[in-house]
PDB file of N, CA and C in Angstrom:
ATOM      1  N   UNK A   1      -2.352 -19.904  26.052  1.00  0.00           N
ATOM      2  CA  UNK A   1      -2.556 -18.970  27.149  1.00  0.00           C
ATOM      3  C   UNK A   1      -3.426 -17.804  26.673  1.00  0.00           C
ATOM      4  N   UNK A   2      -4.057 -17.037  27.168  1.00  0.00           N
ATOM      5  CA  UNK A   2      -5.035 -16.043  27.437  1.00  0.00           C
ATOM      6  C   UNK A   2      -4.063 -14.886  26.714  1.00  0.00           C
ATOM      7  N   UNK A   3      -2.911 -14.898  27.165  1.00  0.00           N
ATOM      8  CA  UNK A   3      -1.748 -13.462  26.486  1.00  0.00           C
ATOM      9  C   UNK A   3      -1.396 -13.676  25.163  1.00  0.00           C
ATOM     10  N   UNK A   4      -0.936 -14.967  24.790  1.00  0.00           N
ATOM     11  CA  UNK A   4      -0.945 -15.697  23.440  1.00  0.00           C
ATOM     12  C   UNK A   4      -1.911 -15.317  22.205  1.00  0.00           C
ATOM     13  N   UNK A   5      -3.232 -15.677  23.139  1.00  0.00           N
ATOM     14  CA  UNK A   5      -4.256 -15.387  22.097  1.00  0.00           C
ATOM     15  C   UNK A   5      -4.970 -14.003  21.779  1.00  0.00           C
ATOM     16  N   UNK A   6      -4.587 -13.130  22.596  1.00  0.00           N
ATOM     17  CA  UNK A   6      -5.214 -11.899  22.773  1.00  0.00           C
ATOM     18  C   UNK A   6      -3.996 -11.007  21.727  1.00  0.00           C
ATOM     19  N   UNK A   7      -2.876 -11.767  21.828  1.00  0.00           N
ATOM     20  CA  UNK A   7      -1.406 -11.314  21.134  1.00  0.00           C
ATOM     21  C   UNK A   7      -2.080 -11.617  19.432  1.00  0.00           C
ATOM     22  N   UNK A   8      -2.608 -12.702  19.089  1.00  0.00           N
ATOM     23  CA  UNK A   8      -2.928 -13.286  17.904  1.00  0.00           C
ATOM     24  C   UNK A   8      -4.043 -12.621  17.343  1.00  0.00           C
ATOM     25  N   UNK A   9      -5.067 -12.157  18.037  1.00  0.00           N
ATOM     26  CA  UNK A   9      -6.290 -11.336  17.208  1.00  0.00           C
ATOM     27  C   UNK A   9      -5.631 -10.419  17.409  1.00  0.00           C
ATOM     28  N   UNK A  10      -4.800  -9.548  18.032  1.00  0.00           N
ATOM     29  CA  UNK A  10      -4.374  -8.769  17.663  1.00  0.00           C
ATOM     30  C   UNK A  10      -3.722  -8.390  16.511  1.00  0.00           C
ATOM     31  N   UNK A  11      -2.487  -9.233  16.519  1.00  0.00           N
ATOM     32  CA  UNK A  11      -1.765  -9.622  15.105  1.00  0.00           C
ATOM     33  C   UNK A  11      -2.679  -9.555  13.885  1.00  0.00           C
ATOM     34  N   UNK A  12      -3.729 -10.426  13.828  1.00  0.00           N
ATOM     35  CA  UNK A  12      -4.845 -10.882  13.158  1.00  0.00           C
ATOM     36  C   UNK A  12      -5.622  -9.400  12.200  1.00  0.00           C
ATOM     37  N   UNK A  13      -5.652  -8.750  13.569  1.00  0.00           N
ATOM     38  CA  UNK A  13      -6.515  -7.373  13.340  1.00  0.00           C
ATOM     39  C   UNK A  13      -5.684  -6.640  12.747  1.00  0.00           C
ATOM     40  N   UNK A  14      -4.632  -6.265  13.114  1.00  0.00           N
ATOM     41  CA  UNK A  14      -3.265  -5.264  12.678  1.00  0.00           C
ATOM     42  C   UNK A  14      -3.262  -5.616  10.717  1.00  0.00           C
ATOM     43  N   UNK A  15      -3.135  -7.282  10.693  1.00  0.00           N
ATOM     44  CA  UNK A  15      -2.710  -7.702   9.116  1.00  0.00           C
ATOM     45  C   UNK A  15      -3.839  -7.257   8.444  1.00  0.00           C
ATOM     46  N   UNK A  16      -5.065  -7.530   9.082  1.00  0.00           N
ATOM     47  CA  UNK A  16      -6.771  -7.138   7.886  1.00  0.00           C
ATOM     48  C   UNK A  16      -6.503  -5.939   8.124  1.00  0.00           C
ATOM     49  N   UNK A  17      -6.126  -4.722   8.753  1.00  0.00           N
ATOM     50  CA  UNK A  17      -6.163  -3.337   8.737  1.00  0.00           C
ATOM     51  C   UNK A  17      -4.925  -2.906   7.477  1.00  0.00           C
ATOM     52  N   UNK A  18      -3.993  -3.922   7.477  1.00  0.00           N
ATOM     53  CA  UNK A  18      -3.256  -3.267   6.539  1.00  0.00           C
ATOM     54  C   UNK A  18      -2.952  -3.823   5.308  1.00  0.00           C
ATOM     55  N   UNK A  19      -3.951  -5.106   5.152  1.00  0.00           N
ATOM     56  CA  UNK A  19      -4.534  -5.341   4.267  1.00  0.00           C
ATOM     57  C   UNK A  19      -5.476  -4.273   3.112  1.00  0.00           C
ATOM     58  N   UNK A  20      -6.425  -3.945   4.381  1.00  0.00           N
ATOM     59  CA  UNK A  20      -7.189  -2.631   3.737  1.00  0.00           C
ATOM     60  C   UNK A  20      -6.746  -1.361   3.101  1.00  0.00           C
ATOM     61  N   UNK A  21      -5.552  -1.053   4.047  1.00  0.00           N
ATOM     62  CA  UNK A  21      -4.736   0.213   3.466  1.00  0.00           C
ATOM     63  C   UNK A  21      -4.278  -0.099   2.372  1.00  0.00           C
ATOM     64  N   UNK A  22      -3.580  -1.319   1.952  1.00  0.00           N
ATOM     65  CA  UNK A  22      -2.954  -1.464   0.743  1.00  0.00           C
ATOM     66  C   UNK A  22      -3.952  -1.367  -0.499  1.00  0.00           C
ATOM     67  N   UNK A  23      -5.153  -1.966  -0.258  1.00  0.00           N
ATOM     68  CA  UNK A  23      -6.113  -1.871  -1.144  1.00  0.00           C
ATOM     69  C   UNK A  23      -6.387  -0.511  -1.544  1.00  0.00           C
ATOM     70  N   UNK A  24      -6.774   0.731  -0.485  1.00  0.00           N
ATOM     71  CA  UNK A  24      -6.954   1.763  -0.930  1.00  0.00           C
ATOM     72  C   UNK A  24      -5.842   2.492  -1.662  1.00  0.00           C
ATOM     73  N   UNK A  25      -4.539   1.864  -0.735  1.00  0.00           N
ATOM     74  CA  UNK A  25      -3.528   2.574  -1.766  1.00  0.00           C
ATOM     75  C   UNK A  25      -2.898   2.250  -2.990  1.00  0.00           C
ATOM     76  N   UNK A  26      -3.309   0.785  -3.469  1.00  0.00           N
ATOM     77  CA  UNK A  26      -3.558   0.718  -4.675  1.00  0.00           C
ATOM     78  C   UNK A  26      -4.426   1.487  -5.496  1.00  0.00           C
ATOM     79  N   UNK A  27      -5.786   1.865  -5.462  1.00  0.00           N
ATOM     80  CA  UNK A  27      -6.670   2.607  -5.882  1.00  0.00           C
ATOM     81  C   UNK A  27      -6.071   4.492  -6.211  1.00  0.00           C
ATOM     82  N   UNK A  28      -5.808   4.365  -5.047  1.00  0.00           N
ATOM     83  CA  UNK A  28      -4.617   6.030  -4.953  1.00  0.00           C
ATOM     84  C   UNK A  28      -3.503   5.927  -6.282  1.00  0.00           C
ATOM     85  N   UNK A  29      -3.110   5.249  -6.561  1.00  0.00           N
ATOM     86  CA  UNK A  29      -1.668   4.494  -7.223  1.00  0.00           C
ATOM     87  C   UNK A  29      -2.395   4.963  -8.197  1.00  0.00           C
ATOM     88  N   UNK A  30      -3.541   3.920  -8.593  1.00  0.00           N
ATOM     89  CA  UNK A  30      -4.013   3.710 -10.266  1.00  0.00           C
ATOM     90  C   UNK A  30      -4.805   5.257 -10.976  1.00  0.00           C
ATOM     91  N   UNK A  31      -5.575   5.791  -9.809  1.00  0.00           N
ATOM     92  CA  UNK A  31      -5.982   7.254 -10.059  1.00  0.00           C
ATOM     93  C   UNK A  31      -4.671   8.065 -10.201  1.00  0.00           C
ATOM     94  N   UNK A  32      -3.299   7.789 -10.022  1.00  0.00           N
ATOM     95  CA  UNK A  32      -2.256   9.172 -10.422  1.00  0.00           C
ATOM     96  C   UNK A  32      -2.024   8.452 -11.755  1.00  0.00           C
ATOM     97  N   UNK A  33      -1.944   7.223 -11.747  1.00  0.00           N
ATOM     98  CA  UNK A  33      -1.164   6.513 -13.154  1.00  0.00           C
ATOM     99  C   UNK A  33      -2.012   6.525 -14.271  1.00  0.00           C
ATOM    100  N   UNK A  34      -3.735   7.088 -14.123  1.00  0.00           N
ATOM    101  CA  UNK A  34      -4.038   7.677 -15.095  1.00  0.00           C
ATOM    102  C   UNK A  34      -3.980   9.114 -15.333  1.00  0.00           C
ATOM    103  N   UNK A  35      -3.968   9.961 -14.235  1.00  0.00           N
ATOM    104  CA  UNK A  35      -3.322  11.045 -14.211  1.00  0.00           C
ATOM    105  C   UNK A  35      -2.481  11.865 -15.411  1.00  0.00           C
ATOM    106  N   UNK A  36      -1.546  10.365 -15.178  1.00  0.00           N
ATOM    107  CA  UNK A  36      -0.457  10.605 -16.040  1.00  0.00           C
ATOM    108  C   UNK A  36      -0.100  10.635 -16.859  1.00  0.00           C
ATOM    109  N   UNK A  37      -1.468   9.855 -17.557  1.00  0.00           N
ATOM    110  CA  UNK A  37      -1.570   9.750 -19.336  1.00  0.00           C
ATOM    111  C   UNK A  37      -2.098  11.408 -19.622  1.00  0.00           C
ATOM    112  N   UNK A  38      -1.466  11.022 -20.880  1.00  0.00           N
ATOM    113  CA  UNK A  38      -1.595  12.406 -21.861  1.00  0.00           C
ATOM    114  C   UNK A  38      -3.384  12.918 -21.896  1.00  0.00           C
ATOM    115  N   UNK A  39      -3.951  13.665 -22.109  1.00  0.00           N
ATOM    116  CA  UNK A  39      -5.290  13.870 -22.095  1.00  0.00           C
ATOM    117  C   UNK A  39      -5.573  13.567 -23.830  1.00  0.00           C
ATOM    118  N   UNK A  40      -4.654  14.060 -24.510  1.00  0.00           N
ATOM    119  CA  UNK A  40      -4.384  14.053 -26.163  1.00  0.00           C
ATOM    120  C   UNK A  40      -3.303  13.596 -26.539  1.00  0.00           C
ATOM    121  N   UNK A  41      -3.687  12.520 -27.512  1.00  0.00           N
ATOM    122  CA  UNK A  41      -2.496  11.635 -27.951  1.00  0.00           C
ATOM    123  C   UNK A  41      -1.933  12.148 -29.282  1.00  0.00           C
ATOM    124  N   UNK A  42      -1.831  13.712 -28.960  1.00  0.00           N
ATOM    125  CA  UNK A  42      -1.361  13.786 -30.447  1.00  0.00           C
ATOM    126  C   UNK A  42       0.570  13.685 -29.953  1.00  0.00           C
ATOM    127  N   UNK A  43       1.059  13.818 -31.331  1.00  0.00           N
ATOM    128  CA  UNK A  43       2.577  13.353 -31.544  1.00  0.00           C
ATOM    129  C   UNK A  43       3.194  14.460 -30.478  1.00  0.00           C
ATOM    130  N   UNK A  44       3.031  16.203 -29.979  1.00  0.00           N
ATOM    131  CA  UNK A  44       3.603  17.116 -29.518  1.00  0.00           C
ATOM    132  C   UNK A  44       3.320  16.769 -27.966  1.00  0.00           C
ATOM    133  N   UNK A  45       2.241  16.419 -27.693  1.00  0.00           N
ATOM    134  CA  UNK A  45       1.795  15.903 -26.120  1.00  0.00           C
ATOM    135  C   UNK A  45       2.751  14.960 -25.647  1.00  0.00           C
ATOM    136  N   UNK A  46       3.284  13.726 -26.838  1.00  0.00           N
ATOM    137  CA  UNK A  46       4.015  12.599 -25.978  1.00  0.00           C
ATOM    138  C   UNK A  46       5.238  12.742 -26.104  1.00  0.00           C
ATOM    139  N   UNK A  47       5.610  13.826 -26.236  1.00  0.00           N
ATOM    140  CA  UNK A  47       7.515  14.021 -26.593  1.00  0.00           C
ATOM    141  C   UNK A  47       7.913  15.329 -25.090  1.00  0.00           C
ATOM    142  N   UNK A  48       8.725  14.845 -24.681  1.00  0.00           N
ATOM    143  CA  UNK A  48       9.306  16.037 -23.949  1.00  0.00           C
ATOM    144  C   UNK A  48       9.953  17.513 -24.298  1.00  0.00           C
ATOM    145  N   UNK A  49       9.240  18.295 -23.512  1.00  0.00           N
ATOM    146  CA  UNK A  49       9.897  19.831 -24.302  1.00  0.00           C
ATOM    147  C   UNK A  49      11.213  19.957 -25.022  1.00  0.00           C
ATOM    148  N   UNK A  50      12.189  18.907 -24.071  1.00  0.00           N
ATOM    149  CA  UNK A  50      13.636  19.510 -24.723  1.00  0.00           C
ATOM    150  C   UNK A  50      13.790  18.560 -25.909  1.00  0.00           C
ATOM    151  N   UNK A  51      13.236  17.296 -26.144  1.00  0.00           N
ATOM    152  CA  UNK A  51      13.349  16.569 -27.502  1.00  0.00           C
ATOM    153  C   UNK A  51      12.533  17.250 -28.372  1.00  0.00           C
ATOM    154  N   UNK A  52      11.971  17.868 -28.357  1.00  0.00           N
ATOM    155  CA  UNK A  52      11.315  18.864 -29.836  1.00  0.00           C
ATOM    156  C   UNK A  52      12.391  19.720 -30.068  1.00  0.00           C
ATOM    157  N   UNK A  53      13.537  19.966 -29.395  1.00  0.00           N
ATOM    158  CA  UNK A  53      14.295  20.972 -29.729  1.00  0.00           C
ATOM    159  C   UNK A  53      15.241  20.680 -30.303  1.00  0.00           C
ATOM    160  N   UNK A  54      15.447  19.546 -29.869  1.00  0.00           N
ATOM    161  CA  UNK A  54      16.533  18.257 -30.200  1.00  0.00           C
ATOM    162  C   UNK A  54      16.874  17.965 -31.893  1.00  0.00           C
ATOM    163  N   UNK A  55      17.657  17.823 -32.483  1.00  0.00           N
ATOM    164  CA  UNK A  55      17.887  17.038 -33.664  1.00  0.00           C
ATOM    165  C   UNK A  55      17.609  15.890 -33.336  1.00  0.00           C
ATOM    166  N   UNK A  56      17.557  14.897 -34.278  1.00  0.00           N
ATOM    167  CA  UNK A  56      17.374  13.298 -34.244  1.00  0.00           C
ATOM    168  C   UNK A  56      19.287  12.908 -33.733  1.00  0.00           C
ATOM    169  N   UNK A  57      19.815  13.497 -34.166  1.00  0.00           N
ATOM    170  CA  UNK A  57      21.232  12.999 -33.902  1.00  0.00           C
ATOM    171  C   UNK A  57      22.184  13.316 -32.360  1.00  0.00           C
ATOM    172  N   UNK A  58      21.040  14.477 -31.657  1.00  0.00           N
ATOM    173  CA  UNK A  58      21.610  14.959 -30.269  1.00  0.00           C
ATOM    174  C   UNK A  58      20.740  13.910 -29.292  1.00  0.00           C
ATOM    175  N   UNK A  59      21.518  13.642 -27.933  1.00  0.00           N
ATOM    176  CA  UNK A  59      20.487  13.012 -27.273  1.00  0.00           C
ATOM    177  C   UNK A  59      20.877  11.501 -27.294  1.00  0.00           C
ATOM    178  N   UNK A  60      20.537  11.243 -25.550  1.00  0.00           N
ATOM    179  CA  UNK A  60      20.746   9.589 -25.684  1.00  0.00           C
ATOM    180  C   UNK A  60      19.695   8.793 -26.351  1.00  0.00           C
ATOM    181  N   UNK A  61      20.643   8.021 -27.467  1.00  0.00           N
ATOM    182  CA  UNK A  61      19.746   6.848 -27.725  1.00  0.00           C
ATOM    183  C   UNK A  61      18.631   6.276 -27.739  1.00  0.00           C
ATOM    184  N   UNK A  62      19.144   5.862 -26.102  1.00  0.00           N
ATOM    185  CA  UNK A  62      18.006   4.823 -25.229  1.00  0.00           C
ATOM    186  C   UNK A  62      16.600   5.683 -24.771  1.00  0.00           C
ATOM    187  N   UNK A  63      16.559   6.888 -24.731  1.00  0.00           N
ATOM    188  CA  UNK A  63      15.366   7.763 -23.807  1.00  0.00           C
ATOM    189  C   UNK A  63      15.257   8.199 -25.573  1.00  0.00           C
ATOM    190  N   UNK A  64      15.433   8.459 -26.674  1.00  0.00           N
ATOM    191  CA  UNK A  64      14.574   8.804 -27.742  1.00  0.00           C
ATOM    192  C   UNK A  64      13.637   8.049 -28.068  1.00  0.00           C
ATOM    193  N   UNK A  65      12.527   8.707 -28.600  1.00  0.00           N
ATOM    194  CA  UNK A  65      11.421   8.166 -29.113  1.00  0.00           C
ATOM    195  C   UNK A  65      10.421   7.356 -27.890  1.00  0.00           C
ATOM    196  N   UNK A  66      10.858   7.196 -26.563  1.00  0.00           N
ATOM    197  CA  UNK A  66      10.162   6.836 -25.310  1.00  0.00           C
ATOM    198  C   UNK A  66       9.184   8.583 -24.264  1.00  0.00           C
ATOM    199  N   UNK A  67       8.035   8.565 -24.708  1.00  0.00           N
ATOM    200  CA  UNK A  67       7.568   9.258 -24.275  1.00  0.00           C
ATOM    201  C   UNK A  67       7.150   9.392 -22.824  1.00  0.00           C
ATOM    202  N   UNK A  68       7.450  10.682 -22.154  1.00  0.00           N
ATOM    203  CA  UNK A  68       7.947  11.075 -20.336  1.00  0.00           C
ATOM    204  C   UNK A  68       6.498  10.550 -19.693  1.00  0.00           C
ATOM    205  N   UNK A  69       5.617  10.145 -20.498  1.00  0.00           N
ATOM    206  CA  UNK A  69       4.206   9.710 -19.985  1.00  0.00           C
ATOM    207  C   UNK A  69       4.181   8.439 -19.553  1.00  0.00           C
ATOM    208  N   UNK A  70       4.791   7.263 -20.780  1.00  0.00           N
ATOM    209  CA  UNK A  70       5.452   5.948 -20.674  1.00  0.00           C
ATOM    210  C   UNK A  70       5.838   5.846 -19.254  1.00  0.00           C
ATOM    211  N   UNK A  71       7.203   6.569 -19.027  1.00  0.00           N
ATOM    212  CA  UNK A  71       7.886   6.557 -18.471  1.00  0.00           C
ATOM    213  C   UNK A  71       7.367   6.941 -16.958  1.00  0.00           C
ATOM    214  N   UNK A  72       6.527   7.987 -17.070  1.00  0.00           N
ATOM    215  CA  UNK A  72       6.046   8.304 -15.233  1.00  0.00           C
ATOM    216  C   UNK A  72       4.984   7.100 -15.264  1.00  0.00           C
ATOM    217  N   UNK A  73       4.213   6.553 -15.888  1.00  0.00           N
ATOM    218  CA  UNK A  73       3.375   5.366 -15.963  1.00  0.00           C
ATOM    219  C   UNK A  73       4.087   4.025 -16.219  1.00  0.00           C
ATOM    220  N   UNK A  74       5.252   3.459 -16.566  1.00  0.00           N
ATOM    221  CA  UNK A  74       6.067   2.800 -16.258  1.00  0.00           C
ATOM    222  C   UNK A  74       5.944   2.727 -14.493  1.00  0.00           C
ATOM    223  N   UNK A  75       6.232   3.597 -13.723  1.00  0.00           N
ATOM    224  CA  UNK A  75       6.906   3.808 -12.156  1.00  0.00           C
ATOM    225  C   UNK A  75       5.607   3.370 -11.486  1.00  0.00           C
ATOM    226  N   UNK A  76       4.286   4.180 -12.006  1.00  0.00           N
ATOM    227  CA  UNK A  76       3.236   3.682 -10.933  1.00  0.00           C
ATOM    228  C   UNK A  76       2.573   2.262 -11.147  1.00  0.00           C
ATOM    229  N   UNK A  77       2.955   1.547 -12.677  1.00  0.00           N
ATOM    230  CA  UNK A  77       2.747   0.343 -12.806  1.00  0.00           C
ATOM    231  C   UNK A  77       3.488  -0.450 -11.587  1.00  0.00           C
ATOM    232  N   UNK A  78       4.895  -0.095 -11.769  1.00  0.00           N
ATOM    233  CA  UNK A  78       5.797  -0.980 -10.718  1.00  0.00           C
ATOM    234  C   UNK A  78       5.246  -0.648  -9.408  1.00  0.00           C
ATOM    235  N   UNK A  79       5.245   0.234  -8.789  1.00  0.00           N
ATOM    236  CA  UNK A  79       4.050   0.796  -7.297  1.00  0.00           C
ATOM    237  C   UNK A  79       3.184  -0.035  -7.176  1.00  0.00           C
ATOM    238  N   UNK A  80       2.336  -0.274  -8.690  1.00  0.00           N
ATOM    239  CA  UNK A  80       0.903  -1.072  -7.839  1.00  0.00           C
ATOM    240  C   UNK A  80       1.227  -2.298  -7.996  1.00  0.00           C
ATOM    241  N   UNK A  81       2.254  -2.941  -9.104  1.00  0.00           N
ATOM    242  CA  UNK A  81       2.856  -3.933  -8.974  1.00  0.00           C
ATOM    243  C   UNK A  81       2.790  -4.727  -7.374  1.00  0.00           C
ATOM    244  N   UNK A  82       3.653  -3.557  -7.007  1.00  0.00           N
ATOM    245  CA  UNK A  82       4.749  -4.388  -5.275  1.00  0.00           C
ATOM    246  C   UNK A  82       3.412  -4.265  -4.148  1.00  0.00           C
ATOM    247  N   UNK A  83       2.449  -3.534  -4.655  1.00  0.00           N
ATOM    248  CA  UNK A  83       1.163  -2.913  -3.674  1.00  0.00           C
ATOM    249  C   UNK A  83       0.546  -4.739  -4.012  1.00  0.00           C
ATOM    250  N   UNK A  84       0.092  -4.642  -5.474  1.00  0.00           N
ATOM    251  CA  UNK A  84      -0.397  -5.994  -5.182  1.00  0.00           C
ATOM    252  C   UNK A  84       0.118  -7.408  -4.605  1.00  0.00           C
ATOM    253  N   UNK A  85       1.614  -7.489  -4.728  1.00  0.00           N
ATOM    254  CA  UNK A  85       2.131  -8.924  -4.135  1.00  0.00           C
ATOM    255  C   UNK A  85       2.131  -8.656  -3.006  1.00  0.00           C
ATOM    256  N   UNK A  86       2.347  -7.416  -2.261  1.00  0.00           N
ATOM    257  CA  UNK A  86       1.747  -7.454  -0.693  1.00  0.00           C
ATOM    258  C   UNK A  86       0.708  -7.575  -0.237  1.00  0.00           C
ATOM    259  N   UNK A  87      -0.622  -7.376  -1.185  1.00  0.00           N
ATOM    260  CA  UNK A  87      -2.033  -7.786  -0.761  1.00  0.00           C
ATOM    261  C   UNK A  87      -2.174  -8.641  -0.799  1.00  0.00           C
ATOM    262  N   UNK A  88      -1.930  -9.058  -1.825  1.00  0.00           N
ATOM    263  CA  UNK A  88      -2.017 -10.847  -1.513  1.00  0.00           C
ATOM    264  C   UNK A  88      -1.262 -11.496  -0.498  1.00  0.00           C
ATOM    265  N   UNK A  89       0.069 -11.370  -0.620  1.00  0.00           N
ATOM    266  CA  UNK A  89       0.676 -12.536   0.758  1.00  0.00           C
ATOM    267  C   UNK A  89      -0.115 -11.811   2.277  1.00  0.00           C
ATOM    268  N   UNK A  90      -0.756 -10.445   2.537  1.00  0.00           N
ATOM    269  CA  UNK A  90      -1.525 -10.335   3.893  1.00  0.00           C
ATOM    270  C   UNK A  90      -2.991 -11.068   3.621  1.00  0.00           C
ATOM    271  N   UNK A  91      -3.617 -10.932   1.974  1.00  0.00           N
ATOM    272  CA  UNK A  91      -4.257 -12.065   2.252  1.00  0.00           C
ATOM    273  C   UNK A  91      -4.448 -13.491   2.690  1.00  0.00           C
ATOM    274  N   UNK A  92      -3.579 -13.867   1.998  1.00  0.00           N
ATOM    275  CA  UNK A  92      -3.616 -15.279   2.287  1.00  0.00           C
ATOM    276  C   UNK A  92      -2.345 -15.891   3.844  1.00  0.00           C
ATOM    277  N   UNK A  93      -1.903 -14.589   4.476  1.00  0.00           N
ATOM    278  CA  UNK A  93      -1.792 -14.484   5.581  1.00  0.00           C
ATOM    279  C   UNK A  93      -3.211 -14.498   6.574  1.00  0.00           C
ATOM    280  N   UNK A  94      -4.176 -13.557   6.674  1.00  0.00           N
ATOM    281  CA  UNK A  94      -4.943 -13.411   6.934  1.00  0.00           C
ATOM    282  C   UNK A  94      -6.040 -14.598   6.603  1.00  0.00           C
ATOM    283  N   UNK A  95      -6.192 -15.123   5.004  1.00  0.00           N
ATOM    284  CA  UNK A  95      -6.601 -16.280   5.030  1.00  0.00           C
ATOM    285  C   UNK A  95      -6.521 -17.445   5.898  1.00  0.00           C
ATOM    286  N   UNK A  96      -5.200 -17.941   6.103  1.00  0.00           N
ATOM    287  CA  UNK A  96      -4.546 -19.229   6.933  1.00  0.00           C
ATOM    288  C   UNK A  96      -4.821 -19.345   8.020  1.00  0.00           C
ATOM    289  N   UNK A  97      -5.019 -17.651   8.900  1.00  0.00           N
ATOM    290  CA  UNK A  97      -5.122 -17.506  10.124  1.00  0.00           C
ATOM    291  C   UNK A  97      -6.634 -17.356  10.443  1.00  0.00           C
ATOM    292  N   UNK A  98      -7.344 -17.519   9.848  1.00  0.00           N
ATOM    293  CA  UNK A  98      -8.984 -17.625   9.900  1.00  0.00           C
ATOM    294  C   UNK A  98      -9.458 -19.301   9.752  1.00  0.00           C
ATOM    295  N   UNK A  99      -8.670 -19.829   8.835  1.00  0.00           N
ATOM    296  CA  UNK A  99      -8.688 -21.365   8.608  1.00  0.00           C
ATOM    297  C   UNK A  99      -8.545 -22.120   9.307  1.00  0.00           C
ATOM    298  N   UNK A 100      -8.032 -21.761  10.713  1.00  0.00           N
ATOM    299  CA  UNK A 100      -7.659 -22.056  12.463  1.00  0.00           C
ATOM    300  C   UNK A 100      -8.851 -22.817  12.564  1.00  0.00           C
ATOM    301  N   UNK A 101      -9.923 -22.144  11.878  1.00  0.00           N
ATOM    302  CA  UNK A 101     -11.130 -21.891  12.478  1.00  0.00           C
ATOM    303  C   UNK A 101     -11.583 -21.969  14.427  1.00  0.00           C
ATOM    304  N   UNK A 102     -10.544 -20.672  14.448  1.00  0.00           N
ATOM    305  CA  UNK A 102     -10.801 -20.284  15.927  1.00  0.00           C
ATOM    306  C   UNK A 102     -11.717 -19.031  15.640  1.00  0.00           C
ATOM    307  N   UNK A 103     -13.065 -18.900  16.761  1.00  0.00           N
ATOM    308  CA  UNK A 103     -13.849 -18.232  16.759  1.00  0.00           C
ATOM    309  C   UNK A 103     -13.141 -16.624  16.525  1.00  0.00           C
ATOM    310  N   UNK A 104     -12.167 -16.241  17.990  1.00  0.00           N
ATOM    311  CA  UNK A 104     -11.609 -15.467  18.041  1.00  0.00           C
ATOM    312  C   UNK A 104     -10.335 -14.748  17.048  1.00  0.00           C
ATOM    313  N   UNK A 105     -10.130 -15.588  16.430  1.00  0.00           N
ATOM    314  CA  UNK A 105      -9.093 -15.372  15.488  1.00  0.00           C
ATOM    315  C   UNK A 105     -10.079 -14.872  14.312  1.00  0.00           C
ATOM    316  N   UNK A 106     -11.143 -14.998  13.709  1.00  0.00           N
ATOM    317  CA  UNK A 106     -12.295 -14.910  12.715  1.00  0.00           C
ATOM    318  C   UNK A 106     -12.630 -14.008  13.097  1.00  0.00           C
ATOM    319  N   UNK A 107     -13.535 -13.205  14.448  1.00  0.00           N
ATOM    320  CA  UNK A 107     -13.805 -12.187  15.257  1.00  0.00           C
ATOM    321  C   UNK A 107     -12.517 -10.931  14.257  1.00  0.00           C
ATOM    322  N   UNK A 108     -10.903 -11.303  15.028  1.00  0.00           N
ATOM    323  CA  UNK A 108     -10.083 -10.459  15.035  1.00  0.00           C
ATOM    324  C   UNK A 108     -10.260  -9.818  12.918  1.00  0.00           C
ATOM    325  N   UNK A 109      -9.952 -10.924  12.292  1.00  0.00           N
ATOM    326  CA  UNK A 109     -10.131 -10.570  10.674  1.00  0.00           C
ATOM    327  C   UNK A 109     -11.137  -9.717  10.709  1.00  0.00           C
ATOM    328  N   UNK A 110     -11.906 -10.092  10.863  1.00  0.00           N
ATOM    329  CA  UNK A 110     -13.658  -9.591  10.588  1.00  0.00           C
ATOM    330  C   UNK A 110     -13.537  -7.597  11.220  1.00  0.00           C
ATOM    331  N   UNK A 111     -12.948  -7.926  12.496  1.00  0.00           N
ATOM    332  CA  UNK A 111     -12.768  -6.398  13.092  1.00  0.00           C
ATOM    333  C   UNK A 111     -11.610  -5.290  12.119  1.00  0.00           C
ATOM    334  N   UNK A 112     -10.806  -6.132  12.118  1.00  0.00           N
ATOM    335  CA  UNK A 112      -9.570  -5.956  11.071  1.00  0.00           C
ATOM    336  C   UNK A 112      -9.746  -5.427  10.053  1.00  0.00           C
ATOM    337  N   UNK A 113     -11.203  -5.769   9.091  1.00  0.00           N
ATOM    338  CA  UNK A 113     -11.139  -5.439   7.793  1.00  0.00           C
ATOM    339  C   UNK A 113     -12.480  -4.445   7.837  1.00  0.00           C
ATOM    340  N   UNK A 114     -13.394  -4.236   8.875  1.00  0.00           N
ATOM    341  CA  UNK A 114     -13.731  -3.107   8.650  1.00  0.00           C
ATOM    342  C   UNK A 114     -13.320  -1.885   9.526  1.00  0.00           C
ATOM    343  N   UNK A 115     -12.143  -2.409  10.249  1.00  0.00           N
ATOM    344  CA  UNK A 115     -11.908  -0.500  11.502  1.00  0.00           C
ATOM    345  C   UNK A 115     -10.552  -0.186   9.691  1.00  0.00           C
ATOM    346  N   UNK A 116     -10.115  -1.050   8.715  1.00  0.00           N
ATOM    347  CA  UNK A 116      -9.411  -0.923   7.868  1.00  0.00           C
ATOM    348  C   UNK A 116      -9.887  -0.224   6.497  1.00  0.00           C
ATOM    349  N   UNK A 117     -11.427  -0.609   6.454  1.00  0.00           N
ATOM    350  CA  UNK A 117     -12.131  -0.424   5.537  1.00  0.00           C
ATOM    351  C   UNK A 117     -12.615   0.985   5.913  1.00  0.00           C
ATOM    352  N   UNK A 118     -13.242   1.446   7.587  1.00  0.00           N
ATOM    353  CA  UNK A 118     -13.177   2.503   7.796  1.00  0.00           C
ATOM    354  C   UNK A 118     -12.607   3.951   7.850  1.00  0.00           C
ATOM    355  N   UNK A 119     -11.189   3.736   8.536  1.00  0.00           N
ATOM    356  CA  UNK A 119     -10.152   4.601   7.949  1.00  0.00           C
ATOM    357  C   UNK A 119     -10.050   4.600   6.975  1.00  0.00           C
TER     358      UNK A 119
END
């Protein structure tokens, strides 16, 4: 039906638009997660203020000797991590649904990925 298909490039258009967003916000992701590295790798840069104050014998364990840089770059790894397995499954969402090879469904991607690419 005519409502069906107008429902489907829609759909179509919506997934390549947020396809696109994810892409940029991967890019956003990877610019803080270098951010986050130290500018200087000397030994006082990668230790946290209160472990310089620290004895070796105060203090958990598990967080000694793991520097707070690791650790905020640890988090945006996992971010772009989950950013990328969602680009892909809207790709190859978006893929499958072009593979129709319905004119209009190809139209909808095509609109999809640059009003996505635009914003």
């Amino acid at each position: 039906s005519p409502a069906g298909m107008a429902l489907s490039v829609l759909v179509i258009l919506l997934l390549s638009v947020l396809y696109e967003a994810i892409k940029m916000g991967k890019a956003v992701l990877l610019r803080r997660a270098l951010l986050a590295l130290p500018h200087s790798l000397s030994q006082e840069s990668l230790v946290e203020p209160e472990e310089r104050d620290r004895s070796p014998t105060q203090g958990s364990p598990s967080l000694m000797g793991v520097p707070i840089f690791f650790r905020r770059w640890f988090w945006y790894h996992v971010a772009q991590t989950l950013f990328h397995v969602v680009q892909v499954v809207l790709g190859y969402m978006v893929m499958l649904a072009v593979m129709s090879y319905n004119a209009w469904i190809f139209l909808g991607a095509i609109v999809g990925s640059t009003l996505g690419y635009f914003v």
